[in-house]
C-alpha atoms as a PDB file:
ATOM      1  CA  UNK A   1      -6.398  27.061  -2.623  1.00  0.00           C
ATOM      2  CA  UNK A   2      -9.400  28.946  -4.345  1.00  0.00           C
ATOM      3  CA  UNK A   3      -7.267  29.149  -7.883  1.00  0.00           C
ATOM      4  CA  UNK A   4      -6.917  25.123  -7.641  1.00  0.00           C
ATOM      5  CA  UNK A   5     -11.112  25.366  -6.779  1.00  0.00           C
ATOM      6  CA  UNK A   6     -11.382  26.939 -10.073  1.00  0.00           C
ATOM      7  CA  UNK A   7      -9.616  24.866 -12.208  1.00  0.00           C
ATOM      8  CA  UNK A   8      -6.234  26.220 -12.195  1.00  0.00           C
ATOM      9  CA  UNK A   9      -3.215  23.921 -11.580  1.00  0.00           C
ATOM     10  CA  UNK A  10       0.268  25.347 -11.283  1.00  0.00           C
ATOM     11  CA  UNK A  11       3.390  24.474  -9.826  1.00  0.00           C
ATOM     12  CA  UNK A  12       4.966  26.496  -6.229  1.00  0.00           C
ATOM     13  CA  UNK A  13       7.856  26.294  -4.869  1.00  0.00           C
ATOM     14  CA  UNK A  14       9.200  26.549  -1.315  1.00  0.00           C
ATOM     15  CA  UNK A  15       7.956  30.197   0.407  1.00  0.00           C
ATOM     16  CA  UNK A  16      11.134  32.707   1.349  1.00  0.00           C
ATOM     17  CA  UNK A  17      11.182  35.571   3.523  1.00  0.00           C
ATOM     18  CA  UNK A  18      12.024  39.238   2.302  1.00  0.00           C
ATOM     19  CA  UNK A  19      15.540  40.058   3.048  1.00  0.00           C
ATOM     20  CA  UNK A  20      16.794  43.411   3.449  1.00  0.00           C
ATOM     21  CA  UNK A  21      20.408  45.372   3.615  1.00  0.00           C
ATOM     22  CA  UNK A  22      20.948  47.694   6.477  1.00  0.00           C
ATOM     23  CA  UNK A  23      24.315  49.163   6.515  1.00  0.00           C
ATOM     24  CA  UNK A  24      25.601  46.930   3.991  1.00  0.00           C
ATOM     25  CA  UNK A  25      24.707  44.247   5.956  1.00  0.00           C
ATOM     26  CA  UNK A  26      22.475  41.642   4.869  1.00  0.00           C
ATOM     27  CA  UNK A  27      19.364  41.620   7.635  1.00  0.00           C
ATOM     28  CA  UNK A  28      16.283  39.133   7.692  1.00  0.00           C
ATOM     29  CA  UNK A  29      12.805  39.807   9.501  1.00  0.00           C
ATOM     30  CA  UNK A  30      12.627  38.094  12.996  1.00  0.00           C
ATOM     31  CA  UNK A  31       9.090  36.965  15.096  1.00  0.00           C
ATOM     32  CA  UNK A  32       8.012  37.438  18.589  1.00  0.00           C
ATOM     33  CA  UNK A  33       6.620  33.860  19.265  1.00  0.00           C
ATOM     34  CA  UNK A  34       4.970  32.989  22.224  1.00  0.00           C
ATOM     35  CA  UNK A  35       4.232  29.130  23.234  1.00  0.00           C
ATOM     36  CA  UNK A  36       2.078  27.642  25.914  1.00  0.00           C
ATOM     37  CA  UNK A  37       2.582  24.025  25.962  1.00  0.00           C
ATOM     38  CA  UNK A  38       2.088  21.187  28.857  1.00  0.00           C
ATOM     39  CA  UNK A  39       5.594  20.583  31.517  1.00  0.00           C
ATOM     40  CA  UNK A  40       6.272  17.040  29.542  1.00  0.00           C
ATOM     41  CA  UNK A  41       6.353  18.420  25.990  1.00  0.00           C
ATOM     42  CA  UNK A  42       8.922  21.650  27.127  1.00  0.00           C
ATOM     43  CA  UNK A  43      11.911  19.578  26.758  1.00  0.00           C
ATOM     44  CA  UNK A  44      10.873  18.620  23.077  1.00  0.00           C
ATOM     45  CA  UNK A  45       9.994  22.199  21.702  1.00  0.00           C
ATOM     46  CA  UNK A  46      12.753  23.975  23.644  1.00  0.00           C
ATOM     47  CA  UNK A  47      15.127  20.879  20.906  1.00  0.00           C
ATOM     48  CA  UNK A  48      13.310  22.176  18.119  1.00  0.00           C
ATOM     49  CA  UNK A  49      13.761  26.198  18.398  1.00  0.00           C
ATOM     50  CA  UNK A  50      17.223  25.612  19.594  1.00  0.00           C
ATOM     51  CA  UNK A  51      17.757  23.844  16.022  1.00  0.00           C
ATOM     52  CA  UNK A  52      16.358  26.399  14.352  1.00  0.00           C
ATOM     53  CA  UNK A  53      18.302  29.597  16.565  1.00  0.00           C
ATOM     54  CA  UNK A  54      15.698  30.793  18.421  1.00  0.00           C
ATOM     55  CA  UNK A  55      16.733  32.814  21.324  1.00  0.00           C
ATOM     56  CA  UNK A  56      14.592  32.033  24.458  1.00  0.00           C
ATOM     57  CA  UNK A  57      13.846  35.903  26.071  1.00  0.00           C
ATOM     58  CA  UNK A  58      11.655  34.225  28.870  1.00  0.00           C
ATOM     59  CA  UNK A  59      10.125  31.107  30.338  1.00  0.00           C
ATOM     60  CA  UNK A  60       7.014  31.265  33.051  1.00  0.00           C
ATOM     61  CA  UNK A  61       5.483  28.434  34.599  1.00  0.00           C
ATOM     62  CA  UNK A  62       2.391  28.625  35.932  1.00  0.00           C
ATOM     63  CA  UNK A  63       2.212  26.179  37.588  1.00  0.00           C
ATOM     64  CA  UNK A  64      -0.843  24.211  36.639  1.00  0.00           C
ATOM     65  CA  UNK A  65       1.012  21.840  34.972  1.00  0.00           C
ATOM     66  CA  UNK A  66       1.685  24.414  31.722  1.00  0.00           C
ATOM     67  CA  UNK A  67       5.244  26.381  30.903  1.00  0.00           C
ATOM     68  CA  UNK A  68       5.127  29.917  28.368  1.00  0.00           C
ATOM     69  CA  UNK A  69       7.874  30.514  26.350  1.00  0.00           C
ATOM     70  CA  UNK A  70       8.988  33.200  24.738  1.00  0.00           C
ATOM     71  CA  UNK A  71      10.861  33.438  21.837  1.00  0.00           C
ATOM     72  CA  UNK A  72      12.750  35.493  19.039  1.00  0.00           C
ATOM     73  CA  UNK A  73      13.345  33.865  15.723  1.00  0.00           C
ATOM     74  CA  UNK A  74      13.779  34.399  12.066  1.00  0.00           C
ATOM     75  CA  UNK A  75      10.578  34.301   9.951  1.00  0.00           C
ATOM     76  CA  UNK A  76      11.971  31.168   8.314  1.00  0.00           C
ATOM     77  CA  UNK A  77      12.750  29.305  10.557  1.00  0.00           C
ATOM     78  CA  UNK A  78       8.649  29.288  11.253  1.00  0.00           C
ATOM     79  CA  UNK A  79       8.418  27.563   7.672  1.00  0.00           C
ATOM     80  CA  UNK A  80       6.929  24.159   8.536  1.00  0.00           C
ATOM     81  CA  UNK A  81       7.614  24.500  12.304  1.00  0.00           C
ATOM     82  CA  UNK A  82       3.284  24.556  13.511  1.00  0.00           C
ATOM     83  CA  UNK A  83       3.352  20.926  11.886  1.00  0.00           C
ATOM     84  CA  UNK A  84       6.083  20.156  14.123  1.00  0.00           C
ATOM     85  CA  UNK A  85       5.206  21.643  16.771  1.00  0.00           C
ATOM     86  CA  UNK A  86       1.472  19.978  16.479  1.00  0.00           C
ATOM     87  CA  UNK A  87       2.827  16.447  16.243  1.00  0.00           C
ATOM     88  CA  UNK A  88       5.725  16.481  18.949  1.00  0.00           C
ATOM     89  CA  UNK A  89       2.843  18.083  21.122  1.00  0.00           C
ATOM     90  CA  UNK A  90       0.293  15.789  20.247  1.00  0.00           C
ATOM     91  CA  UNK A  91      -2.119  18.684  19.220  1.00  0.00           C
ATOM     92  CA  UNK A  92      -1.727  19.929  22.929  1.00  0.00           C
ATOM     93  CA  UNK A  93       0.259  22.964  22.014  1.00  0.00           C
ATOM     94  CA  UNK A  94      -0.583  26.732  21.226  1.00  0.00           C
ATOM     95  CA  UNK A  95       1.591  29.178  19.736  1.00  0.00           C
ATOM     96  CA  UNK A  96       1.048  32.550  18.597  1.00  0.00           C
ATOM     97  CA  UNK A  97       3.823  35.092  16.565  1.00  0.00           C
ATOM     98  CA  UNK A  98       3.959  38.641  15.328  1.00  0.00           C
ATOM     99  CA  UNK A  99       6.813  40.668  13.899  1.00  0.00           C
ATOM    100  CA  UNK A 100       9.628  41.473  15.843  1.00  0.00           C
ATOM    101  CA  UNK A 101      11.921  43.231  13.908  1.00  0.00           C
ATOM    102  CA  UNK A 102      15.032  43.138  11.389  1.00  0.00           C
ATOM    103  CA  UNK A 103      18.460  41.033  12.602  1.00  0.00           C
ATOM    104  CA  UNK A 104      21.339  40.111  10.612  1.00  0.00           C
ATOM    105  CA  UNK A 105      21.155  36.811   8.761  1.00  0.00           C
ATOM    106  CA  UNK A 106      21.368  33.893  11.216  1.00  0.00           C
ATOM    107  CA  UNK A 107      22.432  31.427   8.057  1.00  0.00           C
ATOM    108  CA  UNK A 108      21.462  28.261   7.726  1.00  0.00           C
ATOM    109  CA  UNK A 109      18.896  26.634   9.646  1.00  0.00           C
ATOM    110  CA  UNK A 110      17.818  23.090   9.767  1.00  0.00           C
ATOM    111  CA  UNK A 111      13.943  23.355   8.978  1.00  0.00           C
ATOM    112  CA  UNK A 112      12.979  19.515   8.465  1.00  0.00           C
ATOM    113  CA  UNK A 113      13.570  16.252  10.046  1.00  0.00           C
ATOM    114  CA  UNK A 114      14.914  13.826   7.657  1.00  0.00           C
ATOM    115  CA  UNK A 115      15.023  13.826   3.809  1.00  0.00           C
ATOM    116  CA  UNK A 116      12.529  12.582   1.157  1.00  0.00           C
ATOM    117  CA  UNK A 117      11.212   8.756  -0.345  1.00  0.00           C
ATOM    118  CA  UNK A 118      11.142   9.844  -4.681  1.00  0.00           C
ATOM    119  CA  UNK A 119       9.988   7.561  -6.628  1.00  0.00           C
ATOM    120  CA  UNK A 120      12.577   6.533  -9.478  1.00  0.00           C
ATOM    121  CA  UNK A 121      10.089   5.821 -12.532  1.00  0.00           C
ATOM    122  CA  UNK A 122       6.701   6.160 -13.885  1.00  0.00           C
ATOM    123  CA  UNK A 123       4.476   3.472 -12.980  1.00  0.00           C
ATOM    124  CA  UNK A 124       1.989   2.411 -10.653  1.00  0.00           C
ATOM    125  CA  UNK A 125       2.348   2.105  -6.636  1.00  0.00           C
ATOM    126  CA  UNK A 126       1.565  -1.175  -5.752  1.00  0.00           C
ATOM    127  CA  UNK A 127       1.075  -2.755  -2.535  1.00  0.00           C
ATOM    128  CA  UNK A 128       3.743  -5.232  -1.953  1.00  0.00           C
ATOM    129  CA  UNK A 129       6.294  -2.410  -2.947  1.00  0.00           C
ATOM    130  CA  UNK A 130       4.695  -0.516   0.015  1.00  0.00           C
ATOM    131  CA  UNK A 131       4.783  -3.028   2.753  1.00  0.00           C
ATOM    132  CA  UNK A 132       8.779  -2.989   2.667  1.00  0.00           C
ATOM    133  CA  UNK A 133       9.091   1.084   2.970  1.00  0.00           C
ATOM    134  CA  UNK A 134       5.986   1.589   5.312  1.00  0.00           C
ATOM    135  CA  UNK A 135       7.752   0.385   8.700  1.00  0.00           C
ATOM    136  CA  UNK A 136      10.760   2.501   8.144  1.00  0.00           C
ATOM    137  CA  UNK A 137       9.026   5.623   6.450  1.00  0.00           C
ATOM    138  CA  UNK A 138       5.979   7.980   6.189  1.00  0.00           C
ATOM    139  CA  UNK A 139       4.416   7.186   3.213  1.00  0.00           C
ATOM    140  CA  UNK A 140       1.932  10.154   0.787  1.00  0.00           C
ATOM    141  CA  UNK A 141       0.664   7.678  -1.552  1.00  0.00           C
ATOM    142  CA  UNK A 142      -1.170   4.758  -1.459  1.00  0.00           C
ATOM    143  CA  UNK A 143      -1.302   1.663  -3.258  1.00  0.00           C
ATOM    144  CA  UNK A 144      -2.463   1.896  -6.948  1.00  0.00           C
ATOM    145  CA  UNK A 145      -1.313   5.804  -7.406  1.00  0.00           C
ATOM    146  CA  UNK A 146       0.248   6.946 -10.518  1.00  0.00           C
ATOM    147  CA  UNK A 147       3.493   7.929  -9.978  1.00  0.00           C
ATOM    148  CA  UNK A 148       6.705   9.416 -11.973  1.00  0.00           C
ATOM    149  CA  UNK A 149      10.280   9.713 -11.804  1.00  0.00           C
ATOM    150  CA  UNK A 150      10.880  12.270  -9.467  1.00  0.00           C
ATOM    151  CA  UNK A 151       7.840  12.162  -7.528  1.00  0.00           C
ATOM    152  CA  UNK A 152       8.137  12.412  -3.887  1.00  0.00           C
ATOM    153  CA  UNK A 153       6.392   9.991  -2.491  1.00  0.00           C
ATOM    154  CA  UNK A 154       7.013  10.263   1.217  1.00  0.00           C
ATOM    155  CA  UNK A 155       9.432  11.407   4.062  1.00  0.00           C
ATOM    156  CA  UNK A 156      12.536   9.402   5.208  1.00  0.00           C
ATOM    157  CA  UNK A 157      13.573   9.823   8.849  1.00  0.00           C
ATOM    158  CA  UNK A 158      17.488  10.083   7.736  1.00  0.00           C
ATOM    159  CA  UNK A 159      18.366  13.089   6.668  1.00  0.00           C
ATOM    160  CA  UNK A 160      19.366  11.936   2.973  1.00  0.00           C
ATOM    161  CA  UNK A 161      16.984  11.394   0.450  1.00  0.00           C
ATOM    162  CA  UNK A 162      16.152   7.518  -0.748  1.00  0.00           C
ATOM    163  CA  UNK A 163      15.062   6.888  -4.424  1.00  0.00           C
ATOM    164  CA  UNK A 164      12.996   3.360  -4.551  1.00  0.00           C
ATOM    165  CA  UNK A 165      11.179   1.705  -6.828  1.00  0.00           C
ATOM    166  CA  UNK A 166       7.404   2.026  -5.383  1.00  0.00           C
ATOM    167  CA  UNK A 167       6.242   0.339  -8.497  1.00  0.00           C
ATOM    168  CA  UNK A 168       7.735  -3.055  -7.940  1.00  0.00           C
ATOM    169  CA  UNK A 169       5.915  -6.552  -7.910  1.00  0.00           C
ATOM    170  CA  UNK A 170       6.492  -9.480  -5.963  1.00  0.00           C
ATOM    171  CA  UNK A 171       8.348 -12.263  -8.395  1.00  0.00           C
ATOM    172  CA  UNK A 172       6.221 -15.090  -8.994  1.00  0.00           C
ATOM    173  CA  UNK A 173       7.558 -18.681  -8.226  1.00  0.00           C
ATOM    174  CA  UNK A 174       6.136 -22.350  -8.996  1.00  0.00           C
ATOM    175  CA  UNK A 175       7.106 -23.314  -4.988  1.00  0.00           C
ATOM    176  CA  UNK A 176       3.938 -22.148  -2.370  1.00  0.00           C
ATOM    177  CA  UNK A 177       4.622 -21.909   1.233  1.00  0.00           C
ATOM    178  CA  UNK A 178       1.534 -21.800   3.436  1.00  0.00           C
ATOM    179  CA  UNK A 179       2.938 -18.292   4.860  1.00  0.00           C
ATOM    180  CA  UNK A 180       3.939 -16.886   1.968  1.00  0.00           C
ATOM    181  CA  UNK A 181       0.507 -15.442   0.844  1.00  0.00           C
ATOM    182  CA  UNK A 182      -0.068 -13.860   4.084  1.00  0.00           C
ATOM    183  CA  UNK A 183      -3.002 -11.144   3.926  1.00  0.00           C
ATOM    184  CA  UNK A 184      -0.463  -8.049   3.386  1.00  0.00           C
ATOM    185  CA  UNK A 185      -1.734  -5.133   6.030  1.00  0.00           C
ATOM    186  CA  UNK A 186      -0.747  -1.512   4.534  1.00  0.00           C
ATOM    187  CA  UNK A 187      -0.824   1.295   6.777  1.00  0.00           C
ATOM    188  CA  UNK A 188      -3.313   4.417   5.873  1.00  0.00           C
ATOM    189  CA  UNK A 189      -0.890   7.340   4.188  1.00  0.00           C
ATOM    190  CA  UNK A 190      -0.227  10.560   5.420  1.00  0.00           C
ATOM    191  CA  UNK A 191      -2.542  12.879   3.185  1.00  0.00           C
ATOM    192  CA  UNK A 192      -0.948  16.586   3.272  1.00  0.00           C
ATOM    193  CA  UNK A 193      -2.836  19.311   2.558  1.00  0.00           C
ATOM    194  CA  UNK A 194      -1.830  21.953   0.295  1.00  0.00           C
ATOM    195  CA  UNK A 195      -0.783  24.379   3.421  1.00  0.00           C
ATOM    196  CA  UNK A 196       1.461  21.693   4.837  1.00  0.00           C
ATOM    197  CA  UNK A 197       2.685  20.499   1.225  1.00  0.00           C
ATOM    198  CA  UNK A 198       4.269  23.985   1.212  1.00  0.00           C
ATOM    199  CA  UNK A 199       5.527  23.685   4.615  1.00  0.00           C
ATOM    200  CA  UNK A 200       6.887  20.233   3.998  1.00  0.00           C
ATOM    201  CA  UNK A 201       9.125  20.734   0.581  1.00  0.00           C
ATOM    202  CA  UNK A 202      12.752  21.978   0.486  1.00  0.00           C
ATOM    203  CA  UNK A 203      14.646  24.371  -0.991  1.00  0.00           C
ATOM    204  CA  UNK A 204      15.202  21.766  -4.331  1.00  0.00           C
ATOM    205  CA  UNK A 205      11.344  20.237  -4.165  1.00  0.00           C
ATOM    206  CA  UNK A 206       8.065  22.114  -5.185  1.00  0.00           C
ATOM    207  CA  UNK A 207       4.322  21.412  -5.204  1.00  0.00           C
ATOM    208  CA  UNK A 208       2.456  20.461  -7.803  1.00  0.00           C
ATOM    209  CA  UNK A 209      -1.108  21.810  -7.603  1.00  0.00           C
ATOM    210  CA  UNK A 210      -4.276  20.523  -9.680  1.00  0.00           C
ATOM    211  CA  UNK A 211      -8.141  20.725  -8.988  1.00  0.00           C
ATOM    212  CA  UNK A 212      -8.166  16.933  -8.518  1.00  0.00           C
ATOM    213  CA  UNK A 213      -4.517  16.604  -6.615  1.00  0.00           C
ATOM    214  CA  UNK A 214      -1.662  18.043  -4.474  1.00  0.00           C
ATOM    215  CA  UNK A 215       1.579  15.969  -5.371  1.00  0.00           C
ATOM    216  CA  UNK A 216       5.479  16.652  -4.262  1.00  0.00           C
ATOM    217  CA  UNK A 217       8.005  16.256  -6.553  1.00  0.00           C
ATOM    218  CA  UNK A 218      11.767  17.374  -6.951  1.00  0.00           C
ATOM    219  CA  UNK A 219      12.241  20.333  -9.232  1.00  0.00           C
ATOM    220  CA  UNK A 220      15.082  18.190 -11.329  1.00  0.00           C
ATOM    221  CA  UNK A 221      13.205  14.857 -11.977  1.00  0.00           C
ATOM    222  CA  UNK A 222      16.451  13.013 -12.823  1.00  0.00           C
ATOM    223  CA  UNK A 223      18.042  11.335 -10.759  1.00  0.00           C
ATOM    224  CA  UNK A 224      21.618  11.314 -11.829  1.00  0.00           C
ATOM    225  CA  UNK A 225      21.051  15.061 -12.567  1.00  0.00           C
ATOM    226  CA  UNK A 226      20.131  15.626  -8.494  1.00  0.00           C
ATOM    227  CA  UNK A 227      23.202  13.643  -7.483  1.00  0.00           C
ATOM    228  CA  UNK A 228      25.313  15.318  -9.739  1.00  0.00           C
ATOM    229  CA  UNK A 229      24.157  18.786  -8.300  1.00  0.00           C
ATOM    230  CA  UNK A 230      24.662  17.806  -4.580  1.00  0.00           C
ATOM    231  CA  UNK A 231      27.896  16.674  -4.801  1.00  0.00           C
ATOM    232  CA  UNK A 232      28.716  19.918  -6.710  1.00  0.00           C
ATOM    233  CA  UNK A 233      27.291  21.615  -4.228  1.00  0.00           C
ATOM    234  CA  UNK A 234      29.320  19.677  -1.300  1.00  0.00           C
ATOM    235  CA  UNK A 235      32.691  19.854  -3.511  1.00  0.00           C
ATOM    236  CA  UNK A 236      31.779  24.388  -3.310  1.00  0.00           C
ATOM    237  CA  UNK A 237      31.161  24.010   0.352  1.00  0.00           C
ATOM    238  CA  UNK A 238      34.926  21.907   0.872  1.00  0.00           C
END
């Protein structure tokens, strides 16, 4: 953040953990994280660690209405969790981790809801492309943003990723209906800052960082180049 103050602008990719071999066996640091959150919202978070193998050590309620949780679990699977953890909490939660220690590697972990919106050409985000993604998605941009093949311009609550065209306009006709010009309404985007840009992006996204902008993109821009790799990757994993 204070290189972007200073005019720098560079391009980061997802943060990884330091792994380590111990007996020729591959190991990965692990956290002590300890949660106090209200009774109604246990449920939710206990879901969330259990997705990313945490192993619950010990659960106290107090009862006063709030339930402490304690928790081991690998240093990445923390990647992106406090924005989680703030929204399924509704900014009710606290949570609080240190190092535990070394354990082998857990594999892989699911770190993020859903997969990504990209944008599938240059152009300019207009509103009437907007109104048809914004009841389904989460939307970055706004209308009237530059965008590019590539970009990521939101989050889809599937777990694929969606290219669209955020650029299109609505066709022009000679035949008016008196509800077809209705005022179009356009939900405020979700502006991410550069700390939850980084906790956001997976392992084949990065962010792009300028003085004047933070913007998400996928580290191949095309996209018959992404499909091609993913079902590569799929036909390795068969």
């Amino acid at each position: 953040e204070t290189m972007r103050r200073e005019g720098f602008e560079m391009t980061v990719g997802k943060p990884a953990v330091l792994l380590r071999e111990i007996d020729d066996t591959l190991h990965e640091p692990t956290e002590r994280l300890s949660i106090d959150v209200p009774e109604e919202h246990v449920g939710a978070v206990t879901q969330m660690l259990g997705e990313r193998k945490a192993r619950l050590d010990d659960m106290t309620n107090h009862g006063t209405g709030w339930v402490r949780l304690d928790y081991v679990v690998a240093a990445r699977a923390l990647i992106g969790f406090r924005t989680e953890f703030m929204t399924e909490t509704r900014g009710t939660g606290m949570l609080h981790h240190v190092f535990e220690g070394w354990e082998p590697w857990m594999g892989e972990l699911r770190m993020r809801k859903g997969g990504s919106i990209v944008a599938d050409r240059r152009g300019v985000a207009t509103p009437y492309a907007i109104t048809g993604l914004q009841e389904r998605t989460t939307l970055f941009i706004g209308p009237t943003e530059a965008v590019y093949g590539g970009m990521i311009i939101g989050q889809n609550p599937r777990a694929e990723d969606m290219d669209v065209n955020i650029c299109r306009e609505k066709k022009l006709t000679n035949v008016r209906a008196s509800s077809s010009d209705d005022t179009i309404r356009l939900t405020p985007p979700r502006r991410l800052s550069l700390e939850q840009a980084l906790e956001y992006i997976a392992d084949d996204e990065c962010v792009e960082v300028t003085p004047a902008v933070v913007r998400l993109r996928k580290v191949e821009l095309d996209a018959g180049a992404r499909a091609r790799s993913v079902k590569k990757l799929k036909n390795a994993r068969v």
